[in-house]
Protein backbone atom coordinates (compact mmCIF):
# COMPACT_ATOMS: atom_id res chain seq x y z
CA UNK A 1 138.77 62.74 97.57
CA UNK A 2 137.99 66.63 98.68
CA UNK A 3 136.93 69.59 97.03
CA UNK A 4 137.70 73.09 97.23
CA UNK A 5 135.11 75.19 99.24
CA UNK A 6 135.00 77.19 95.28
CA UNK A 7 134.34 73.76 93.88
CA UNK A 8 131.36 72.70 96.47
CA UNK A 9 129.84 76.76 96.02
CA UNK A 10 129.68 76.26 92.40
CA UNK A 11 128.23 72.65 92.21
CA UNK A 12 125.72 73.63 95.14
CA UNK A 13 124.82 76.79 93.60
CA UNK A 14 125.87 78.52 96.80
CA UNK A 15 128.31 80.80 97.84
CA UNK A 16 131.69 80.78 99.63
CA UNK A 17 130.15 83.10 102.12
CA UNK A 18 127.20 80.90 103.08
CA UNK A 19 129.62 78.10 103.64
CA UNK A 20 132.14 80.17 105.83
CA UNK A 21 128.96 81.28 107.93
CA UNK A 22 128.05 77.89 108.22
CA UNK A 23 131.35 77.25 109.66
CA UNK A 24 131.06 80.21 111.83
CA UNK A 25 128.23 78.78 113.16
CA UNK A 26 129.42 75.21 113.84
CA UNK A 27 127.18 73.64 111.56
CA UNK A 28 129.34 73.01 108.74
CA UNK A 29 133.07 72.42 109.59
CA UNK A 30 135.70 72.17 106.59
CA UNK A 31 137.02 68.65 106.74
CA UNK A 32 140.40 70.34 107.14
CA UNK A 33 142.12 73.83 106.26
CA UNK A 34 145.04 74.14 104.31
CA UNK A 35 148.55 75.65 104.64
CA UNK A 36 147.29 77.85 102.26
CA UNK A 37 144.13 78.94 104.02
CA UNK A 38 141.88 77.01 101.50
CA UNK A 39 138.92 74.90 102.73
CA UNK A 40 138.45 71.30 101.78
CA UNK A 41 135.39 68.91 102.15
CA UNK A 42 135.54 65.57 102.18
CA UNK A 43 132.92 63.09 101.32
CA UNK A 44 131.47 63.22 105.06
CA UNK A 45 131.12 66.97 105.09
CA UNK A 46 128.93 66.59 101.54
CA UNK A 47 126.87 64.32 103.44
CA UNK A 48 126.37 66.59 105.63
CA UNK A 49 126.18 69.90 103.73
CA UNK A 50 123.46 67.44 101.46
CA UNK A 51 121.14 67.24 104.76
CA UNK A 52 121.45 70.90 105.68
CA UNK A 53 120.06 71.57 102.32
CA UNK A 54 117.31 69.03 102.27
CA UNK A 55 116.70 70.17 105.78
CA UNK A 56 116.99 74.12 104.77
CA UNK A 57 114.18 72.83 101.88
CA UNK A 58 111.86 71.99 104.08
CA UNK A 59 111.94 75.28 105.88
CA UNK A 60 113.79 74.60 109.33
CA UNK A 61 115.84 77.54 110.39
CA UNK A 62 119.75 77.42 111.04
CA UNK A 63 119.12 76.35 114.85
CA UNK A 64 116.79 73.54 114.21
CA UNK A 65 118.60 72.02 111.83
CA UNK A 66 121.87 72.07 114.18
CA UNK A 67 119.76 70.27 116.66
CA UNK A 68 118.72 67.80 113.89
CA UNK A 69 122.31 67.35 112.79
CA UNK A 70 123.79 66.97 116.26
CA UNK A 71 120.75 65.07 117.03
CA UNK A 72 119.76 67.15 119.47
CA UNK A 73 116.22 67.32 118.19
CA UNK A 74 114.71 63.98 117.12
CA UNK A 75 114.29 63.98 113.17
CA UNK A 76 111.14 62.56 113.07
CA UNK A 77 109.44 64.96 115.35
CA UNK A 78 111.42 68.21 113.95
CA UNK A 79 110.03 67.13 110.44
CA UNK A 80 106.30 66.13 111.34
CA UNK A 81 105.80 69.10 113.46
CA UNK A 82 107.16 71.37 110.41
CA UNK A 83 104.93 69.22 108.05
CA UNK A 84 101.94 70.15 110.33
CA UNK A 85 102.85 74.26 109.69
CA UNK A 86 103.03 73.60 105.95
CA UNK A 87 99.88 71.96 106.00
CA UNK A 88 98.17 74.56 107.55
CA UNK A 89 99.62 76.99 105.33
CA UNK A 90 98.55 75.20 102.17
CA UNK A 91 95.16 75.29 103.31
CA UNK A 92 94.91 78.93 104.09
CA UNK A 93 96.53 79.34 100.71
CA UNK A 94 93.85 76.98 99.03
CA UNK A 95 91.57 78.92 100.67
CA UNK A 96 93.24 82.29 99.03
CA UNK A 97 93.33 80.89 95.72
CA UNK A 98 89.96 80.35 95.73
CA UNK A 99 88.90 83.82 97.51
CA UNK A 100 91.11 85.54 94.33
CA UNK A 101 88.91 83.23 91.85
CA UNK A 102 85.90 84.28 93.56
CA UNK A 103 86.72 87.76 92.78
CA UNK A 104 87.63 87.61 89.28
CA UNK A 105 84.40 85.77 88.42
CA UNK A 106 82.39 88.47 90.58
CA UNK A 107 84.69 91.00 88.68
CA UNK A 108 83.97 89.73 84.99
CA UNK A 109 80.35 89.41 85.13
CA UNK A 110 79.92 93.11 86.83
CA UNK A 111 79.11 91.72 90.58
CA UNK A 112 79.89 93.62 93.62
CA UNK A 113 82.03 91.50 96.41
CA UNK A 114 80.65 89.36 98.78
CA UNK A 115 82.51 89.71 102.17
CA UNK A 116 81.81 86.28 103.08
CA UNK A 117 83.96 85.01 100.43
CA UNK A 118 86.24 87.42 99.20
CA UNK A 119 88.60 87.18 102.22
CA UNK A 120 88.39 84.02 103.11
CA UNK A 121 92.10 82.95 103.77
CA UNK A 122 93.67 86.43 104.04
CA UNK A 123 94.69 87.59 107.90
CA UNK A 124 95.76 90.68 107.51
CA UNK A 125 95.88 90.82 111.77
CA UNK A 126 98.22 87.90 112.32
CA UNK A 127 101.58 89.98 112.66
CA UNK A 128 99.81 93.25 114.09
CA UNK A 129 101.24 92.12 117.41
CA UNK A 130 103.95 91.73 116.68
CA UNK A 131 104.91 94.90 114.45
CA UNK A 132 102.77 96.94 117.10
CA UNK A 133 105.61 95.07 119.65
CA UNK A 134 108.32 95.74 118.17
CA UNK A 135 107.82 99.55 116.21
CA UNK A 136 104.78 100.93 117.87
CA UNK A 137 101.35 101.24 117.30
CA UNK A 138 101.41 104.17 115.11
CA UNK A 139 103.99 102.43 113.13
CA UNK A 140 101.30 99.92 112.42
CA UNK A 141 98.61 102.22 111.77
CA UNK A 142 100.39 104.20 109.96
CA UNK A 143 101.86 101.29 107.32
CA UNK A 144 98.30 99.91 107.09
CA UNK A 145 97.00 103.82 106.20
CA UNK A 146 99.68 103.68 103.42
CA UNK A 147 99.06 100.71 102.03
CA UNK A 148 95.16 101.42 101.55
CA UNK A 149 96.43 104.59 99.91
CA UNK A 150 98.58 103.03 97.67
CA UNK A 151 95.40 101.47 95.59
CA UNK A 152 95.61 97.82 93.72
CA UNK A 153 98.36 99.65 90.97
CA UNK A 154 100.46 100.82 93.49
CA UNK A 155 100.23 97.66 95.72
CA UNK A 156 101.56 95.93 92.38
CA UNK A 157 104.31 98.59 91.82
CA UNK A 158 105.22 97.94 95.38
CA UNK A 159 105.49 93.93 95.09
CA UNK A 160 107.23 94.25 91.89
CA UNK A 161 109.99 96.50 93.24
CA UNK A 162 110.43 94.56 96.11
CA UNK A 163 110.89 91.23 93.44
CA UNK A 164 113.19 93.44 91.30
CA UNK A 165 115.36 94.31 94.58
CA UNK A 166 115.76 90.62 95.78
CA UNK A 167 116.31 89.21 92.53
CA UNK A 168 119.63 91.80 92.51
CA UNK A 169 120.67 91.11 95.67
CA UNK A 170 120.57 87.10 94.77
CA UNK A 171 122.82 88.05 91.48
CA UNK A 172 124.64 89.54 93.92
CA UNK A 173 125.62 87.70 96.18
CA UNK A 174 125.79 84.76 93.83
CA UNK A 175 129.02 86.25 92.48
CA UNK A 176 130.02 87.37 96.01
CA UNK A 177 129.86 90.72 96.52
CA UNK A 178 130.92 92.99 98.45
CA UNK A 179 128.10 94.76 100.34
CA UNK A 180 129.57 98.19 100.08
CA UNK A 181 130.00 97.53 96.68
CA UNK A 182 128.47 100.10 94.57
CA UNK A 183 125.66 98.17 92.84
CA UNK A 184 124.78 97.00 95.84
CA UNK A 185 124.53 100.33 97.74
CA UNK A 186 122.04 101.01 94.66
CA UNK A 187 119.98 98.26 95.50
CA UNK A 188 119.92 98.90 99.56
CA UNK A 189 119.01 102.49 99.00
CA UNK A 190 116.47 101.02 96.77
CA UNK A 191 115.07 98.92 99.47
CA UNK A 192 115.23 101.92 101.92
CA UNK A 193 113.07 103.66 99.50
CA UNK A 194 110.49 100.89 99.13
CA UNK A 195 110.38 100.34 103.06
CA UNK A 196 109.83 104.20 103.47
CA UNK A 197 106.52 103.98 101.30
CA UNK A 198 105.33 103.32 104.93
CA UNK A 199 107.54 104.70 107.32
CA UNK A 200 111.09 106.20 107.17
CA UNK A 201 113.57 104.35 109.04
CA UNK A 202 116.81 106.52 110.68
CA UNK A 203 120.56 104.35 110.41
CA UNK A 204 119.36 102.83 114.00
CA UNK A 205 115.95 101.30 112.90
CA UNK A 206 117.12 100.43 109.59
CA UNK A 207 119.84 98.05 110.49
CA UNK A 208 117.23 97.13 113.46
CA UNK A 209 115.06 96.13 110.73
CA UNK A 210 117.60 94.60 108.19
CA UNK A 211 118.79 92.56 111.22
CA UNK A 212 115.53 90.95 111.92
CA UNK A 213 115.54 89.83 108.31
CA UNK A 214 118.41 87.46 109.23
CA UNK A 215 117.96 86.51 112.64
CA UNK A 216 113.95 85.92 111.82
CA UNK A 217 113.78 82.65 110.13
CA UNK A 218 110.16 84.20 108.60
CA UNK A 219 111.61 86.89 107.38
CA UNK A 220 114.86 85.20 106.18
CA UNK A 221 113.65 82.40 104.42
CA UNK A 222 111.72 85.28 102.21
CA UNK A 223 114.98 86.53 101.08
CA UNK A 224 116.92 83.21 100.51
CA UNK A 225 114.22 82.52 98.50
CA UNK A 226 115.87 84.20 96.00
CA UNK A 227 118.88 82.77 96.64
CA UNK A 228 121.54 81.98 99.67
CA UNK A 229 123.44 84.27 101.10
CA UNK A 230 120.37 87.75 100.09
CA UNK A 231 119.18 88.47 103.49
CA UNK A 232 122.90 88.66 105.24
CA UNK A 233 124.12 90.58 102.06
CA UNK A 234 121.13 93.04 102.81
CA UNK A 235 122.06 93.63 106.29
CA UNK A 236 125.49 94.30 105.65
CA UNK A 237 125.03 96.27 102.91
CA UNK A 238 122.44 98.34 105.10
CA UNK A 239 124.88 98.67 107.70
CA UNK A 240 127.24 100.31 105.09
CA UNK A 241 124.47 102.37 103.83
CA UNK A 242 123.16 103.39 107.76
CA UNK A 243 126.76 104.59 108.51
CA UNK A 244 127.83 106.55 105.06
CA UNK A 245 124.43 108.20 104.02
CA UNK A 246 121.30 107.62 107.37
CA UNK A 247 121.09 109.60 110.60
């Protein structure tokens, strides 16, 4: 028996996109391609396509889970080594949690903060390198200036834009559109917007930026949390955007 590549989108709550890129890529081959340019699956391309989404669960990036697949990459290792970067993130995160409760109790009986243990698990520093690598040390300063300006509503505003603007690019590529589609054009200049609360990106660095969203697995897995198929529709639709409307 084979399915349509419509039929295994819609039961995999995916998108024909995401599985032609998989193809693109080599790690998800159509079982065969019809006269009429429609792509079939068969039951050992589910199989597969079922591991690439357990796989893509626990967090392993596009490349790793080729290597998996093609068993490049033992399974066992790939997974316990990923396990070990959850764990350690839980932690910190434990550690967060209870930094936040700390402050709300401190908060509701009228106490100042203690600095000992009202950070404990936040590290702000941990991608200064990198930024100040990739856009400059001012860049950085400058984005950490703004966000201390912004104050606790504004830092809310912010996160709750930046939900609002992934949640519509999800919806949108869910139904598979097209990135110079108008509603999505509203929802990239959007995200331009939101990005330039810290620094205003020309058409160059903004599809610079966009880009890294995809090729970063960090950075990507952010957006696919809202749903396959977000962070590529973001870049493209950025790309539209940096050509028609950025200098």
């Amino acid at each position: 028996m084979e399915w349509t590549i419509h039929q295994v989108a819609k039961a995999t709550g995916t998108t024909s996109r995401t599985l032609r890129h998989y193809a693109d890529i080599g790690l998800l081959a159509p079982s065969r391609v019809g006269t009429n340019g429609y792509r079939y699956y068969d039951d050992g391309a589910l199989r597969r396509y079922q591991r690439i989404l357990l796989l893509r669960e626990l967090g392993l990036g596009l490349a790793a889970i080729a290597e998996v697949l093609d068993e490049r990459t033992d399974e066992v290792s790939a997974l316990r080594a990923h396990a070990g970067l959850l764990e350690a993130e839980a932690a910190r995160l434990t550690r967060l949690a209870g930094a936040v409760r700390e402050t709300l109790r401190r908060t509701e009986q009228g106490e100042e903060l203690d600095v000992t243990t009202s950070f404990d698990g936040f590290d702000a520093s941990r991608y200064e390198e990198e930024v100040v690598q990739r856009w400059g040390r001012d860049a950085h300063e400058r984005a950490q200036r703004a966000w201390r300006e912004l104050g606790e509503e504004g830092r809310a505003a912010h996160g709750a834009e930046a939900d609002a603007i992934g949640r519509g690019l999800a919806a949108a590529a869910a139904r598979g559109a097209a990135p110079d589609e108008e509603a999505v054009q509203d929802l990239v200049r959007r995200h331009h917007a939101w990005v330039s609360a810290f620094w205003t990106p020309g058409a160059e660095a903004y599809r610079g930026l966009t880009a890294v969203y995809v090729d970063d697995e960090r950075f990507r897995a952010t957006y696919e949390a809202y749903g396959p198929g977000t962070a590529v529709l973001l870049r493209d639709a950025a790309e539209v955007l940096a050509q028609r409307e950025l200098r």
